[in-house]
C-alpha atoms as a PDB file:
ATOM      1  CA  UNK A   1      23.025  13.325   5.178  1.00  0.00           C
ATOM      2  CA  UNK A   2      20.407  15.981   4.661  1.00  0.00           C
ATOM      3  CA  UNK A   3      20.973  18.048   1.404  1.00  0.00           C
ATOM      4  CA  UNK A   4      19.430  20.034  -1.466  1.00  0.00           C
ATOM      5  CA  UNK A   5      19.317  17.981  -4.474  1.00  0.00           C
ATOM      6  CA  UNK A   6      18.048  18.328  -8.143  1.00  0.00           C
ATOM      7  CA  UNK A   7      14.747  15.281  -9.160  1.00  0.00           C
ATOM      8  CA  UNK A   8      12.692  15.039 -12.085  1.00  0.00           C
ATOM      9  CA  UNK A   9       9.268  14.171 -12.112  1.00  0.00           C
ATOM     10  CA  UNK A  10       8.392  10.855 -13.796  1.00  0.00           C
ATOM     11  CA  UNK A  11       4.695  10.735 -13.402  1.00  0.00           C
ATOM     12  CA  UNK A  12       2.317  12.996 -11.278  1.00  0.00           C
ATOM     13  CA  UNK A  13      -1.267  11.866 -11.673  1.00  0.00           C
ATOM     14  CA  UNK A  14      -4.031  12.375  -9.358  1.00  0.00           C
ATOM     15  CA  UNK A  15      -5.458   9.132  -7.812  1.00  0.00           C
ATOM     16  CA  UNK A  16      -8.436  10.527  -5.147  1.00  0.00           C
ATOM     17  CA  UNK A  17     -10.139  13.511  -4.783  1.00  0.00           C
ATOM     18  CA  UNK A  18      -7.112  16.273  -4.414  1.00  0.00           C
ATOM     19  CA  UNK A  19      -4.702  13.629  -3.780  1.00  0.00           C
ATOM     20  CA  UNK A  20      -1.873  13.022  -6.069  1.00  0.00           C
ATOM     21  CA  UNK A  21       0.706  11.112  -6.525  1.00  0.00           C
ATOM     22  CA  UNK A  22       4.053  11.708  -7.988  1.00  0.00           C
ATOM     23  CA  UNK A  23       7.355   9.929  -9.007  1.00  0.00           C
ATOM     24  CA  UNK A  24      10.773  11.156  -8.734  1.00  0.00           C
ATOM     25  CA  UNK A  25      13.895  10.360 -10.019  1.00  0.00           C
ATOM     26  CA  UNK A  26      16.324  11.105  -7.492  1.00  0.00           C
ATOM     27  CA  UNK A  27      19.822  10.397  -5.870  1.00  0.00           C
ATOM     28  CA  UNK A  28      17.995  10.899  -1.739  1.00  0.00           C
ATOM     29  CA  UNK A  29      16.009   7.046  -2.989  1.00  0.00           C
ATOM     30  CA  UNK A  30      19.237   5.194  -1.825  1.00  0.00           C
ATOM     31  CA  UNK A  31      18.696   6.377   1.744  1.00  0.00           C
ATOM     32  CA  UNK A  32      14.814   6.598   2.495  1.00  0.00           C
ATOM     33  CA  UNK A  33      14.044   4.514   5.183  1.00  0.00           C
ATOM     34  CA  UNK A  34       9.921   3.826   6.011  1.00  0.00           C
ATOM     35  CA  UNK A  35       8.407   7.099   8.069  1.00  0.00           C
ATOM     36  CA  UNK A  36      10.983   9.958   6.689  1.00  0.00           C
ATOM     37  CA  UNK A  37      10.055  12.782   4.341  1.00  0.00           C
ATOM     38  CA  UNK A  38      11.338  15.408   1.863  1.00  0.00           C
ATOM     39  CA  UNK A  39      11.163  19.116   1.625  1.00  0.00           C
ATOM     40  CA  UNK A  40       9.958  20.120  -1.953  1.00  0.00           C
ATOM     41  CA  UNK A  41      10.576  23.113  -3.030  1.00  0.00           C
ATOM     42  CA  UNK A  42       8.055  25.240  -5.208  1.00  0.00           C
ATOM     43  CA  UNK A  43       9.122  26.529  -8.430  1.00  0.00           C
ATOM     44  CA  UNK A  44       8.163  30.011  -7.145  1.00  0.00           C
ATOM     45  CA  UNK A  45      10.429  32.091  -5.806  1.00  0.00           C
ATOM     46  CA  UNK A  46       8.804  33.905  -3.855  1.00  0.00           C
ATOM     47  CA  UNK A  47       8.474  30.915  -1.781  1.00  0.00           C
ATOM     48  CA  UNK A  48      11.032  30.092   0.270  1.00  0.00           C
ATOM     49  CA  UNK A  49      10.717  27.303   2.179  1.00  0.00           C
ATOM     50  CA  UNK A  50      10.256  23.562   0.768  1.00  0.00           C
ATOM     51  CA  UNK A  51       7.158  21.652   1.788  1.00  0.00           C
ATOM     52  CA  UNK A  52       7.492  18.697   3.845  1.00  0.00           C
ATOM     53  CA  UNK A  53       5.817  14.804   2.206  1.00  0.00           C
ATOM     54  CA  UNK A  54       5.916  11.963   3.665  1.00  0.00           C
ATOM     55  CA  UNK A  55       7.974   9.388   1.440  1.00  0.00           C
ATOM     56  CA  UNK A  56       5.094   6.781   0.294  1.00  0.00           C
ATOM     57  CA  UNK A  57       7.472   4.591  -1.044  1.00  0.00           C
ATOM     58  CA  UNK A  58      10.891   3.537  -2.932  1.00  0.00           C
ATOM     59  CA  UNK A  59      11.061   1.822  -6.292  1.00  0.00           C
ATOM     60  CA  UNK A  60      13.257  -1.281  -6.592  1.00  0.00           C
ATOM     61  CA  UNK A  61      16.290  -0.385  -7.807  1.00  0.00           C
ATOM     62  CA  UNK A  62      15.963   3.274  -4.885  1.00  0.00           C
ATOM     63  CA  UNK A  63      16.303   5.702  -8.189  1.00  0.00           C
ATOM     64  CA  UNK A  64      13.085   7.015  -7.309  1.00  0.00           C
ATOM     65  CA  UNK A  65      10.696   7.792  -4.575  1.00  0.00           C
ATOM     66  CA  UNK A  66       7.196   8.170  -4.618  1.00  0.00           C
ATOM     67  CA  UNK A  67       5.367  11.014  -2.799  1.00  0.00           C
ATOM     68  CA  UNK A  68       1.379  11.077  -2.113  1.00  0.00           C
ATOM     69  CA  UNK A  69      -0.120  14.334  -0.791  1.00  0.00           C
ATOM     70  CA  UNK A  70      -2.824  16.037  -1.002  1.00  0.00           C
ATOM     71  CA  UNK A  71      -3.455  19.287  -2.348  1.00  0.00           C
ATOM     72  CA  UNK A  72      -4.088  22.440   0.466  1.00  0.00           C
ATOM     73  CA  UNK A  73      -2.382  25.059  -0.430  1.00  0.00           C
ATOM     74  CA  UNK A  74      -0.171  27.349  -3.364  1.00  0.00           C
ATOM     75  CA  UNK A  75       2.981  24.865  -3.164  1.00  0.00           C
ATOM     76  CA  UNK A  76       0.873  21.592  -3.239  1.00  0.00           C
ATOM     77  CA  UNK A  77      -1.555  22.571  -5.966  1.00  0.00           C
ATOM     78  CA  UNK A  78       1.834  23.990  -8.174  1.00  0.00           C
ATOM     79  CA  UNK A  79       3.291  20.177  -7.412  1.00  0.00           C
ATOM     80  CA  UNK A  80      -0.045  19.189  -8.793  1.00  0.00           C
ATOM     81  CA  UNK A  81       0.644  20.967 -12.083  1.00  0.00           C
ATOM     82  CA  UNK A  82       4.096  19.756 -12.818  1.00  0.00           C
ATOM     83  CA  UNK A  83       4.372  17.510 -15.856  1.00  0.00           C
ATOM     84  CA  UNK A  84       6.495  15.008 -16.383  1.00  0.00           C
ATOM     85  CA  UNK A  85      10.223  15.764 -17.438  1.00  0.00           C
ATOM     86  CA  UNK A  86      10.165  18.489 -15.349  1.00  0.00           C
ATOM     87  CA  UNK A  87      12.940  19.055 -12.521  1.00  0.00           C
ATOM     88  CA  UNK A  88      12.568  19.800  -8.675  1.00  0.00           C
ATOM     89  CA  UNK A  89      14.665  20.673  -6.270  1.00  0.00           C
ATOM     90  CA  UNK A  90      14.682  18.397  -2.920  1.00  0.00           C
ATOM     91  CA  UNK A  91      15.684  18.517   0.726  1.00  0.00           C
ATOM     92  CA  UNK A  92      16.107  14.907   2.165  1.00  0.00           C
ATOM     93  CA  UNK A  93      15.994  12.499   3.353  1.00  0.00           C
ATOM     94  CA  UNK A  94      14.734  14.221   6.475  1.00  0.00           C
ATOM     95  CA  UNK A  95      13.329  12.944  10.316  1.00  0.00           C
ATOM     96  CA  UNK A  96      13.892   9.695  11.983  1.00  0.00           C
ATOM     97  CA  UNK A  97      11.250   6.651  10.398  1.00  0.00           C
ATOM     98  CA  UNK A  98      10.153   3.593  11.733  1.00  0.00           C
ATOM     99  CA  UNK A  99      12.574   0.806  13.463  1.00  0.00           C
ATOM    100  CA  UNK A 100      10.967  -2.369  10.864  1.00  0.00           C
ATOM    101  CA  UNK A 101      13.316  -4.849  12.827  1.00  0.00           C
ATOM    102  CA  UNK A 102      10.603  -4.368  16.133  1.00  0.00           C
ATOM    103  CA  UNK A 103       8.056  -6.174  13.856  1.00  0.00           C
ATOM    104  CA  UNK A 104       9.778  -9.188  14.011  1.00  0.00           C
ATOM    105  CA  UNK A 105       7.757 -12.255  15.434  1.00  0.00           C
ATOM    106  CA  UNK A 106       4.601 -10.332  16.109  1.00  0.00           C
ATOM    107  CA  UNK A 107       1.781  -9.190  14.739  1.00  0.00           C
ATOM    108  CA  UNK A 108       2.120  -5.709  13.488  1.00  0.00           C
ATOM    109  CA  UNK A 109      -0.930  -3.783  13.012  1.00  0.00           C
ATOM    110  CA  UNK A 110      -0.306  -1.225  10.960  1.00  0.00           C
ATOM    111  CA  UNK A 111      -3.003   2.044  11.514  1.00  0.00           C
ATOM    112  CA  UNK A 112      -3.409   5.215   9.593  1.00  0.00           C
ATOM    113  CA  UNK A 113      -5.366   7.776   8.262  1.00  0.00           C
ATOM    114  CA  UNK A 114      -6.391  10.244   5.528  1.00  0.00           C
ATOM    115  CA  UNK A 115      -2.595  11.555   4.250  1.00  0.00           C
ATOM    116  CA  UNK A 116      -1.162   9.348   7.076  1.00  0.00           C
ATOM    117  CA  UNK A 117      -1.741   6.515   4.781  1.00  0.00           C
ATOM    118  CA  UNK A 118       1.107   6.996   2.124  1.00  0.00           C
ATOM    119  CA  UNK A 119       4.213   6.037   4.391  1.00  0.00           C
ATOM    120  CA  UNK A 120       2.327   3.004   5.442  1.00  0.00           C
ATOM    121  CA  UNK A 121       3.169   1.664   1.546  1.00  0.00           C
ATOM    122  CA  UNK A 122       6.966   1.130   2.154  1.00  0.00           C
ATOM    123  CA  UNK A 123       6.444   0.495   5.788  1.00  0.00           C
ATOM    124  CA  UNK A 124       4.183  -2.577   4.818  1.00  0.00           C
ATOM    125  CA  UNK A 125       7.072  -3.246   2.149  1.00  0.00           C
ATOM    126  CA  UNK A 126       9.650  -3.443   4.738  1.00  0.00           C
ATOM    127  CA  UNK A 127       8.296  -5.473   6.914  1.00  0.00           C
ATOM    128  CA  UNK A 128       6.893  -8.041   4.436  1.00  0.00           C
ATOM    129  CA  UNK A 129      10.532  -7.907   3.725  1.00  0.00           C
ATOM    130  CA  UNK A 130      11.946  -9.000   6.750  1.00  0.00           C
ATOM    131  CA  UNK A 131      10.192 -11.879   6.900  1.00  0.00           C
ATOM    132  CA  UNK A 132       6.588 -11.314   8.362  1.00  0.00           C
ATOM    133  CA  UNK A 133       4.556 -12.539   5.656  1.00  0.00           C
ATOM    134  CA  UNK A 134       1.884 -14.193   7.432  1.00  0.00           C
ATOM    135  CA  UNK A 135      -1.368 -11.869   7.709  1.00  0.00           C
ATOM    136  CA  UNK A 136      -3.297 -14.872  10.332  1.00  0.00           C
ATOM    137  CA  UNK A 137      -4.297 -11.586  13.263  1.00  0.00           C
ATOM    138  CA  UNK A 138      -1.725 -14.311  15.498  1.00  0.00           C
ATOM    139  CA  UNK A 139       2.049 -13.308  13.768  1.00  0.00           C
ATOM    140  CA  UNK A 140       2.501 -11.048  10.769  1.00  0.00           C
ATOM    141  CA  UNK A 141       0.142  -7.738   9.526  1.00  0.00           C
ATOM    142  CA  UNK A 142      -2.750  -6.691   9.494  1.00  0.00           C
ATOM    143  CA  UNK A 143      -3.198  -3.098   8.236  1.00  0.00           C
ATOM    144  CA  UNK A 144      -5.838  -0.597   9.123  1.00  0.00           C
ATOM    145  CA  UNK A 145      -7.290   2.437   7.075  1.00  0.00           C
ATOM    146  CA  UNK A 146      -9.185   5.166   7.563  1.00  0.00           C
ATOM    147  CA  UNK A 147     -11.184   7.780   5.180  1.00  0.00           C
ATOM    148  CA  UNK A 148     -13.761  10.325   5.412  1.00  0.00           C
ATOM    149  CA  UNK A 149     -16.057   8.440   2.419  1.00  0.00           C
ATOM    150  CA  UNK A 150     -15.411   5.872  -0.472  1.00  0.00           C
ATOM    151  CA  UNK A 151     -12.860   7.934  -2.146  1.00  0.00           C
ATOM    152  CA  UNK A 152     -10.190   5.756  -0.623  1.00  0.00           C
ATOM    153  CA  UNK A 153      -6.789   5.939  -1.981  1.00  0.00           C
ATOM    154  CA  UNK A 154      -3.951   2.910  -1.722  1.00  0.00           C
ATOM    155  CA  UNK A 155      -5.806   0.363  -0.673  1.00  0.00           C
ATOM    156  CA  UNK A 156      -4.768  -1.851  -3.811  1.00  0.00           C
ATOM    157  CA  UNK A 157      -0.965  -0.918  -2.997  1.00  0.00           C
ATOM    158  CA  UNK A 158      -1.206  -2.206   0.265  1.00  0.00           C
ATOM    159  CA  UNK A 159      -2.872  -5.316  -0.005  1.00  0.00           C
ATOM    160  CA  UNK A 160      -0.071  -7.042  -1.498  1.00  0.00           C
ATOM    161  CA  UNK A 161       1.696  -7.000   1.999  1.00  0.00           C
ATOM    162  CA  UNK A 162      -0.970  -7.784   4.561  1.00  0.00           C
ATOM    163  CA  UNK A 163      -4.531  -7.854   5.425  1.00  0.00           C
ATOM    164  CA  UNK A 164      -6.492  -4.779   4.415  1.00  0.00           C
ATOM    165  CA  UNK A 165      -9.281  -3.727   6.804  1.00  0.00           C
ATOM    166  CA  UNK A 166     -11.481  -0.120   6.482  1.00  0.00           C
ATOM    167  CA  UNK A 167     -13.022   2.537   8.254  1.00  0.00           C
ATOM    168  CA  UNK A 168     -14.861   5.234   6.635  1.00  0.00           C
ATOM    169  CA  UNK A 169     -16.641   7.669   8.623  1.00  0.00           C
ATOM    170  CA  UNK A 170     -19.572   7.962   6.632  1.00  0.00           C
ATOM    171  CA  UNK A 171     -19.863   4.402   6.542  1.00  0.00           C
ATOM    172  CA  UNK A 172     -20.050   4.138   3.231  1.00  0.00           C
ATOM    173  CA  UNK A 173     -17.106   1.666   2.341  1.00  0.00           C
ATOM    174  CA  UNK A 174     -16.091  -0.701   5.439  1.00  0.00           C
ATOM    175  CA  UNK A 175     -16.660  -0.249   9.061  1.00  0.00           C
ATOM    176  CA  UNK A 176     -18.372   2.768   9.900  1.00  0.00           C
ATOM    177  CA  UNK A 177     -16.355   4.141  12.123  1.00  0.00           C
ATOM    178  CA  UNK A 178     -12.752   4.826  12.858  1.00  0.00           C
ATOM    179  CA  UNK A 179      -9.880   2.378  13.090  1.00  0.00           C
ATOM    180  CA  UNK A 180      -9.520   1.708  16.562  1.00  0.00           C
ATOM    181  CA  UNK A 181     -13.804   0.921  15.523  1.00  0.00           C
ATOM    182  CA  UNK A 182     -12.063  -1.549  13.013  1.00  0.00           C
ATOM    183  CA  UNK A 183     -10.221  -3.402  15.576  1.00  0.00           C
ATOM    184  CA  UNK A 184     -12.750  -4.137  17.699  1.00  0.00           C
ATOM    185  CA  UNK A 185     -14.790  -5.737  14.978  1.00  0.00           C
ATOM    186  CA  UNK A 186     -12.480  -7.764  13.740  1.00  0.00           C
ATOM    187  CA  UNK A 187     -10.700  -8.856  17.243  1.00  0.00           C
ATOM    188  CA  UNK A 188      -7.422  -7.835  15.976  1.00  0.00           C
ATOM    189  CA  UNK A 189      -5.281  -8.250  19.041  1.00  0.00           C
ATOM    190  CA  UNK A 190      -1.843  -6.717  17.920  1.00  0.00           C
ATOM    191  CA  UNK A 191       1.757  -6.609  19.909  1.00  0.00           C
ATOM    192  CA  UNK A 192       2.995  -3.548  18.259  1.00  0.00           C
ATOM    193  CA  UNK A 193       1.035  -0.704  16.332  1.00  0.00           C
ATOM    194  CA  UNK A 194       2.602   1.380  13.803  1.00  0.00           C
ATOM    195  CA  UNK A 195       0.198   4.346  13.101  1.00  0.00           C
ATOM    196  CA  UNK A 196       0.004   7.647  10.701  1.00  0.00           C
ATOM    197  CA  UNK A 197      -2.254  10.142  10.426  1.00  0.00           C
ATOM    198  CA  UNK A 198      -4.174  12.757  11.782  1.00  0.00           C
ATOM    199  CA  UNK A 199      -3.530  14.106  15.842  1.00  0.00           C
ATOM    200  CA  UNK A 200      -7.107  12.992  17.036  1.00  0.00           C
ATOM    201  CA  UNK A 201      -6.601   9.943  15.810  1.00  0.00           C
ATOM    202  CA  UNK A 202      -2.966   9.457  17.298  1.00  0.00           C
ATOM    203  CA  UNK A 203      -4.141  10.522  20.663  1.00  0.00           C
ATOM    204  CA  UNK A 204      -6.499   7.538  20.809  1.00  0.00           C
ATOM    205  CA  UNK A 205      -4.351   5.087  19.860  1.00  0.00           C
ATOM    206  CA  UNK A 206      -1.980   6.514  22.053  1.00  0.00           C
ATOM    207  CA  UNK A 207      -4.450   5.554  24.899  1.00  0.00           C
ATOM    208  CA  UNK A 208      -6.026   2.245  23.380  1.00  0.00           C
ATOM    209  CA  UNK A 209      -2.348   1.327  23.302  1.00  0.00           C
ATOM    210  CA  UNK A 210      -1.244   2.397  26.781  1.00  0.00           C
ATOM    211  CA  UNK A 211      -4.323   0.700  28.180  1.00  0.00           C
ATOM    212  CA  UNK A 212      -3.512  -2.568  26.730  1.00  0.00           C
ATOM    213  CA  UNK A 213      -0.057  -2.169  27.244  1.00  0.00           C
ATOM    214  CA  UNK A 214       1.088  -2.571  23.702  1.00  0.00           C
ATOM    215  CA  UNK A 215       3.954  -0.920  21.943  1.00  0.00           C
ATOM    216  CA  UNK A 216       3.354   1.653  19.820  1.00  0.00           C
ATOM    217  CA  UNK A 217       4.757   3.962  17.666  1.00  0.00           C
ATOM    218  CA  UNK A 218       2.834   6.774  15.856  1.00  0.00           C
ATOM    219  CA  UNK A 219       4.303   9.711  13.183  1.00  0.00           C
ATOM    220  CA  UNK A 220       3.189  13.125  14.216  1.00  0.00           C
ATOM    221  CA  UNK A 221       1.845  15.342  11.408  1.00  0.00           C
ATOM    222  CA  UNK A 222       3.052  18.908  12.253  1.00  0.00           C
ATOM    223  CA  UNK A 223       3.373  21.839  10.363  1.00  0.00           C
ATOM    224  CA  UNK A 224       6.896  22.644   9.459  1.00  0.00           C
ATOM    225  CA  UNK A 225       9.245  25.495   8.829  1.00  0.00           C
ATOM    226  CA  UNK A 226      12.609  24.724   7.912  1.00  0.00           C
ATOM    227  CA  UNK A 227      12.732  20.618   8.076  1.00  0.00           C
ATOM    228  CA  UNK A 228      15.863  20.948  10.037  1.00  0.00           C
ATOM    229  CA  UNK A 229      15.373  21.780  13.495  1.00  0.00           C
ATOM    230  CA  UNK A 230      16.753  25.412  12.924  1.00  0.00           C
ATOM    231  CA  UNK A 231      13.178  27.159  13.692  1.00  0.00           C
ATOM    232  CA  UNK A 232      11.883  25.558  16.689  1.00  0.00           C
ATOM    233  CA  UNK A 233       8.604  25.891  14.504  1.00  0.00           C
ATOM    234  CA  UNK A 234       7.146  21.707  15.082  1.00  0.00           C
ATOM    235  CA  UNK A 235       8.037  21.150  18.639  1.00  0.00           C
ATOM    236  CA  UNK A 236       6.023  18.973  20.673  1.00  0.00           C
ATOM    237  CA  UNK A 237       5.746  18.571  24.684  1.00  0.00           C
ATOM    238  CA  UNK A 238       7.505  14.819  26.043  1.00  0.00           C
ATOM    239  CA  UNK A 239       6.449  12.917  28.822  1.00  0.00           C
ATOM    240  CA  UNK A 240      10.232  13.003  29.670  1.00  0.00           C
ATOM    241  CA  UNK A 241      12.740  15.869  30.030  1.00  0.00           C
ATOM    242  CA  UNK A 242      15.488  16.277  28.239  1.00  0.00           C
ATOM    243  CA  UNK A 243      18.625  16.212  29.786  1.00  0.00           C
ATOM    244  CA  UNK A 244      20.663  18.411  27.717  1.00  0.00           C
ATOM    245  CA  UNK A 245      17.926  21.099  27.730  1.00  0.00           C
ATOM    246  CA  UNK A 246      16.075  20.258  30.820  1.00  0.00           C
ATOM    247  CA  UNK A 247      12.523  20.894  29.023  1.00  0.00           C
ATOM    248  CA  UNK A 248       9.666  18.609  27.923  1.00  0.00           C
ATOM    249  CA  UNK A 249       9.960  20.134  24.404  1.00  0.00           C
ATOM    250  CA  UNK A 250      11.138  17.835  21.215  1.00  0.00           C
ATOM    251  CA  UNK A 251      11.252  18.479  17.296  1.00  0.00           C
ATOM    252  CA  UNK A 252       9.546  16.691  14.859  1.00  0.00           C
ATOM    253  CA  UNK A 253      11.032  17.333  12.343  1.00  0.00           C
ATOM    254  CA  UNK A 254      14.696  15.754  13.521  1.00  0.00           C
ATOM    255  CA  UNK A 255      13.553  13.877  16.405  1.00  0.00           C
ATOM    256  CA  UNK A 256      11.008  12.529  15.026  1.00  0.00           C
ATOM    257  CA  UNK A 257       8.491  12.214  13.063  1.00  0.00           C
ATOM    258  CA  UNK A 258       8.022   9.130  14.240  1.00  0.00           C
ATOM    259  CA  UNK A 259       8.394   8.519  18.079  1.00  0.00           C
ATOM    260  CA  UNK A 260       6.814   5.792  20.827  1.00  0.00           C
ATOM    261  CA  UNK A 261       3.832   6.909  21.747  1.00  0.00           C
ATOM    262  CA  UNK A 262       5.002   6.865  25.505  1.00  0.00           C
ATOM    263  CA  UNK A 263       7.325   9.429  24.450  1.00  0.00           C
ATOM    264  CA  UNK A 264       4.919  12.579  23.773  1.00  0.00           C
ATOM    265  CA  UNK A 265       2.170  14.213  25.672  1.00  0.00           C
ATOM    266  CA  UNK A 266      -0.248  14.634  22.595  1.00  0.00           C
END
């Protein structure tokens, strides 16, 4: 159930260049599911609406949940500031995530990029979880990254559930290249793909995965309003009309943000 509820910050540190990360205590931990996200609201009140984060991941006992973001504008950089102690107001859990139960048996590749990387953390959690431990590029996962340089962020958090490979575009730490560059180096033939990240690189894994006929599912990063569907303001075009509304049209921020890529015309 989506509500406003009171956190406080445990730690905010930054770990990259104008990427931080921050802990929260909060009640909305006992629901988060892999691929949803919270509204955070700025202390300033001449702000109005909450800014959207992905959920990077849940601690163990789901009192807290850990958001990674990066700094672009006045509510991110006043996040940035917050010390610890401090409370925040929340809006969760919000948007559909990603089904972990279709990684069973295969081998998940898991693909993302720049702030598309954080929800990958619980995602890899999950489905180390449920039983694909196995990292062999034949059953279990095998997870992809991409960055702009060497300032590369989570890589040591997600090597304790799979097989870390990188792309950076400068070259200068792993493949040179993007991910779907990755792949093809290292012959990773996946059955699903769960990707993250930013809309060029969704579109071609949309088509590397339509090509090969593999499932996929991909989380669209959108600009957002309200959160709740009320504004119309993240709407994407479907392959599919809907049959309630007879239009191509969907929202991310309810329907999604995660969706098969066979779903959306990106």
């Amino acid at each position: 159930m989506k509500k406003k509820a009171l956190g406080r910050i445990l730690r905010n540190e930054e770990i990259a260049t104008d990427i931080f990360s921050v802990w929260i205590e909060t009640e909305m931990a006992r629901d988060a599911k892999p691929g949803q996200f919270v509204g955070v609201f700025p202390k300033n009140q001449s702000t109005l609406l909450p800014r959207p984060i992905s959920i990077c991941e849940v601690n163990e006992d789901k009192t807290a949940l850990r958001l990674v973001y990066r700094t672009v504008g006045s509510g991110t950089r006043e996040l940035a500031g917050l010390k610890s102690e401090t409370d925040i107001y929340l809006l969760g859990v919000l948007g559909n995530g990603y089904d972990v139960t279709k990684a069973l048996g295969k081998h998940s590749v898991l693909m993302a990029g720049g702030i598309g990387i954080p929800p990958m953390v619980e995602l890899a959690k999950a489905i180390k979880a449920s039983g694909c431990t196995s990292a062999d590029k034949t059953t279990g996962l095998s997870i992809v990254l991409g960055y702009r340089d060497s300032d590369t962020f989570l890589v040591e958090e997600l090597k304790k559930y799979g097989e870390v490979y990188i792309a950076s575009e400068d070259g200068s730490v792993g493949t040179k290249g993007n991910v779907l560059d990755v792949m093809k180096k290292h012959e990773l033939n996946p059955d699903i793909i769960f990707s993250c990240g930013p809309m060029p690189m969704l579109r071609a894994i949309k088509r590397y995965a339509e090509e090969a006929e593999i499932e996929a599912y991909i989380s669209l990063e959108e600009r957002m309003a309200c959160g709740v569907g009320a504004c119309l303001g993240c709407v994407c075009k479907t392959t599919k009309e809907d049959h309630h509304s007879h239009v191509n049209n969907t929202r991310i921020c309810t329907d999604g943000p995660v969706f098969e890529a066979r779903e959306v015309d990106i």
